[in-house]
Protein backbone atom coordinates (compact mmCIF):
# COMPACT_ATOMS: atom_id res chain seq x y z
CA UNK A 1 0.00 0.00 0.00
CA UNK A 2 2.63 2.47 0.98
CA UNK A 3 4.91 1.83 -2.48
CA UNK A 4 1.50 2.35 -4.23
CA UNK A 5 1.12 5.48 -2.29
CA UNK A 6 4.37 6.94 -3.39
CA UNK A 7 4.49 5.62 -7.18
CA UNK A 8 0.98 7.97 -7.39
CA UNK A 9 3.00 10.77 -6.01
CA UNK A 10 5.54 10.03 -8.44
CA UNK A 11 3.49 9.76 -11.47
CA UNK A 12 1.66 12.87 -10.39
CA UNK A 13 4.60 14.82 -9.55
CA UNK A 14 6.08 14.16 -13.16
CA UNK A 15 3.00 15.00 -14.70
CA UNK A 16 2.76 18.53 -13.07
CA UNK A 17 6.22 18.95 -14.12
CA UNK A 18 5.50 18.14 -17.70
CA UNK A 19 2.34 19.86 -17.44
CA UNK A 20 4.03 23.22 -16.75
CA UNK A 21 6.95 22.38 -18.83
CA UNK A 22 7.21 23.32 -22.46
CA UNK A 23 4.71 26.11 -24.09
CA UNK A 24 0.76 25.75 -24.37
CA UNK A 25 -0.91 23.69 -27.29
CA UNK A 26 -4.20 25.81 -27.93
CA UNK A 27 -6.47 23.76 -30.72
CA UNK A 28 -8.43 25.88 -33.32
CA UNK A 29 -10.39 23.44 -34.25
CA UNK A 30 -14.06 23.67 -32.69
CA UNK A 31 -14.79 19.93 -32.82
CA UNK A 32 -17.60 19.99 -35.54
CA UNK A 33 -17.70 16.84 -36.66
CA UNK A 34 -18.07 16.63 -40.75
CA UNK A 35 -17.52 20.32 -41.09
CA UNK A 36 -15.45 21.98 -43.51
CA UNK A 37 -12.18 23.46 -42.55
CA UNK A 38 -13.28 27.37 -42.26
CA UNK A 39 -16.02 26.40 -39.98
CA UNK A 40 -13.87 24.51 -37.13
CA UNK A 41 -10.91 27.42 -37.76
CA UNK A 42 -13.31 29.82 -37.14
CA UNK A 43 -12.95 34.19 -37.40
CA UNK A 44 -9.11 34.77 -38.24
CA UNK A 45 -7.09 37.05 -40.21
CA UNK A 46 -5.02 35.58 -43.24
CA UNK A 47 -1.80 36.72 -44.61
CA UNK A 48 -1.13 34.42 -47.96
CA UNK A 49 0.14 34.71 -51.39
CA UNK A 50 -3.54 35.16 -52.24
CA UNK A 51 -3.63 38.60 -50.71
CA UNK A 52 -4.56 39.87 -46.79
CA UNK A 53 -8.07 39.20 -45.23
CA UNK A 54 -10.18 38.49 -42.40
CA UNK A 55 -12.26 35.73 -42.36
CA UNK A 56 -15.77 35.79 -40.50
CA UNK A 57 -17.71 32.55 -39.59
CA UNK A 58 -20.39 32.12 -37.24
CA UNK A 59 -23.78 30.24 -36.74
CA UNK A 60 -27.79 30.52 -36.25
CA UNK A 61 -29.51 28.28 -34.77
CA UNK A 62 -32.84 26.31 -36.10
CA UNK A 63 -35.08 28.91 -36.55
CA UNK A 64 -38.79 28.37 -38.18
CA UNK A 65 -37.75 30.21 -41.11
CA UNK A 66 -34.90 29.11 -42.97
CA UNK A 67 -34.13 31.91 -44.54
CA UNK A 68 -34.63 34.28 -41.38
CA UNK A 69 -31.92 31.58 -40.23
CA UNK A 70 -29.55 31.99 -43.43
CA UNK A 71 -29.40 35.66 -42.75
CA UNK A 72 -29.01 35.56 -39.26
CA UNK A 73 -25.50 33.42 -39.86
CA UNK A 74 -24.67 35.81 -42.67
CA UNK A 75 -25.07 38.57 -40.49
CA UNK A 76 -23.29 37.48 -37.40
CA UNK A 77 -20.57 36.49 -40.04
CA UNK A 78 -20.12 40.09 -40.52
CA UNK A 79 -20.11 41.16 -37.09
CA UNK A 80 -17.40 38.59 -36.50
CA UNK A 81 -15.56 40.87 -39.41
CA UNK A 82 -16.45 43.76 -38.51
CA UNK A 83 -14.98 43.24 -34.16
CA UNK A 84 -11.71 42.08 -36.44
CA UNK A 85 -11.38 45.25 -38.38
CA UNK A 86 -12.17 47.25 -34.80
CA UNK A 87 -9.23 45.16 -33.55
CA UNK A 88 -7.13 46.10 -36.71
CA UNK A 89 -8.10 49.76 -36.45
CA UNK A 90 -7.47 50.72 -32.52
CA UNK A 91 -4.09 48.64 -33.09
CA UNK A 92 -2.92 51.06 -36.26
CA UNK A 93 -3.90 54.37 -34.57
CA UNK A 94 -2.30 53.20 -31.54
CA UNK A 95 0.86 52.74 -33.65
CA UNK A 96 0.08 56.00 -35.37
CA UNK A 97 0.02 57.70 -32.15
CA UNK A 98 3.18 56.32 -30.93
CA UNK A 99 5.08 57.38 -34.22
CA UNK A 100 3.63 60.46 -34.42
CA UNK A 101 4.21 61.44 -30.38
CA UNK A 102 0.51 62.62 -30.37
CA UNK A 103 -2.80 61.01 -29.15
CA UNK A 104 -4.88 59.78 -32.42
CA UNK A 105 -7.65 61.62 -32.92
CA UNK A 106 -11.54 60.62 -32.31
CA UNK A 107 -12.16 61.72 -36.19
CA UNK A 108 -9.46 59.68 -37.51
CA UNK A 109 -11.23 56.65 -35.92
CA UNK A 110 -14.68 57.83 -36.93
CA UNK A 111 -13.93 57.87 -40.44
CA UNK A 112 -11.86 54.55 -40.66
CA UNK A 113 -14.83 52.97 -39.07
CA UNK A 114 -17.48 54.70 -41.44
CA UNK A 115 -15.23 53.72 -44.25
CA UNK A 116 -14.87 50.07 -42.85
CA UNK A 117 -18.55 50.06 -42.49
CA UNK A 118 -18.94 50.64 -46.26
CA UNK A 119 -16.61 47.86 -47.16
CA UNK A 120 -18.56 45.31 -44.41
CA UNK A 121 -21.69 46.18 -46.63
CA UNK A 122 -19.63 44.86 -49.55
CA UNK A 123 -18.21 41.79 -47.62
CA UNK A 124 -18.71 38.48 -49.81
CA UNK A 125 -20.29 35.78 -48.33
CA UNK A 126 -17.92 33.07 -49.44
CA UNK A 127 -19.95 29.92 -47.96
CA UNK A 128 -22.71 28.59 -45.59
CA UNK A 129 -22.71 25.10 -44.29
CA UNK A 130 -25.78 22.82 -42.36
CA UNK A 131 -24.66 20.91 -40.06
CA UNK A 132 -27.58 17.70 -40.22
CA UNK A 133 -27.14 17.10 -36.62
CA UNK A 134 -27.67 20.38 -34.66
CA UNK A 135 -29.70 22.20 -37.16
CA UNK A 136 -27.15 25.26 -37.23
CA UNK A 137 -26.36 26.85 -40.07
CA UNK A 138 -22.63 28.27 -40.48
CA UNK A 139 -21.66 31.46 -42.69
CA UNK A 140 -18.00 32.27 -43.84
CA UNK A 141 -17.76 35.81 -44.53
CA UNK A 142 -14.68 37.33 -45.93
CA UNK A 143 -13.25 40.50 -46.48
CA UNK A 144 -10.11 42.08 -48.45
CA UNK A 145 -8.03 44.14 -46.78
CA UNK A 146 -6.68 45.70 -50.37
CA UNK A 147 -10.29 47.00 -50.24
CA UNK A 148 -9.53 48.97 -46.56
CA UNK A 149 -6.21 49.74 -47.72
CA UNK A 150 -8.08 51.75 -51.11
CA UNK A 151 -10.83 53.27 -48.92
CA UNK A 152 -8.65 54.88 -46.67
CA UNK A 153 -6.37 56.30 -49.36
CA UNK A 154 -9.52 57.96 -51.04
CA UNK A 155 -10.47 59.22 -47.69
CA UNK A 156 -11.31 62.92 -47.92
CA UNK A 157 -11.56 63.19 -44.30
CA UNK A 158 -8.47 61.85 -43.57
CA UNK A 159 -5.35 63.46 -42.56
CA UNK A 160 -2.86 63.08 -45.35
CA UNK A 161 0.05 62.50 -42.48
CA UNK A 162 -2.24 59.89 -42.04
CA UNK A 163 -2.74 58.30 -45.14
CA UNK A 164 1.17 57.96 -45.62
CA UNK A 165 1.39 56.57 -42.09
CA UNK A 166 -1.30 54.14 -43.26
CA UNK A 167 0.52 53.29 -46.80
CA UNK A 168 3.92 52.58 -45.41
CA UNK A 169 2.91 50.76 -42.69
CA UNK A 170 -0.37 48.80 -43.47
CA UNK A 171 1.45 45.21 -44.49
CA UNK A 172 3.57 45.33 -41.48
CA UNK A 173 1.19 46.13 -39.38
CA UNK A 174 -1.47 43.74 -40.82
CA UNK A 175 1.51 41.13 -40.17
CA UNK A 176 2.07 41.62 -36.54
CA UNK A 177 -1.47 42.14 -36.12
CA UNK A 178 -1.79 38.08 -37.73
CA UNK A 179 1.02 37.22 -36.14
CA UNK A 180 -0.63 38.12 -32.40
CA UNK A 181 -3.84 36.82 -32.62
């Protein structure tokens, strides 16, 4: 009885050791059996030879009207984008503040958001998926960042120190901002 008693606080010693050893494996994938890739990656932004953009999934329930449903995921899709771009944006005028040695301004961020706004209406639903079991129905929104990139250079309202801020910095930027989610 005692040996068993101390090979459990062996085994469990080494496994809290190993446990807080080594660096944290976090799993994207949500577990949804049968589902296509986007779905169990979920919202994320992309970097790729293919260009820059953020990605938007999410789900809606069974609802009594299928198409009420349909929208619903489309929509929340977007909203998925559009707490990304937020992200993006407070990240980049932070940055902007820091180079520039003064506090961004509140009009700066009002017109990045209206202009992000725009864009969101734009946003291409890419594709929806059923998943048979629960009844939800998954949308996969996505948006190009070569489109924010383009709205903010047309910008009327937008400081040109701005702009070039924006244009010289907008890949790297986009890269750490990828790189820290």
């Amino acid at each position: 009885m005692r040996n068993q008693l101390k090979l459990f606080l062996s085994v469990s010693i080494l496994a809290g050791l190993v446990a807080c050893g080594g660096s944290p494996t976090i799993e994207s994938d949500l577990g949804v059996k049968g589902a296509p890739d986007w779905v169990n990656e979920g919202t994320q932004s992309v970097d790729s030879d293919d260009g820059r953009y953020i990605y938007g999934v999410a789900f809606a329930p069974p609802m009594n009207d299928s198409s009420l449903q349909t929208a619903t995921a489309d929509n929340r899709a977007r909203a998925e984008l559009a707490r990304t771009v937020s992200t993006y944006v407070s990240s980049t005028l932070s940055d902007y503040s820091a180079s520039s040695g003064n506090a961004a301004s509140t009009s700066i961020e009002q017109n990045i958001t209206s202009a992000t706004q725009t864009l969101l209406n734009g946003s291409k639903i890419k594709g929806r998926w059923l998943d048979k079991h629960s009844g939800n129905i998954y949308s996969f929104a996505e948006m190009d960042m070569e489109s924010l990139d383009d709205s903010i250079a047309a910008a009327d309202k937008l400081s040109p120190e701005f702009k070039k801020f924006y244009s010289e910095n907008s890949s790297a930027n986009f890269q750490r901002f990828v790189t820290d989610k």
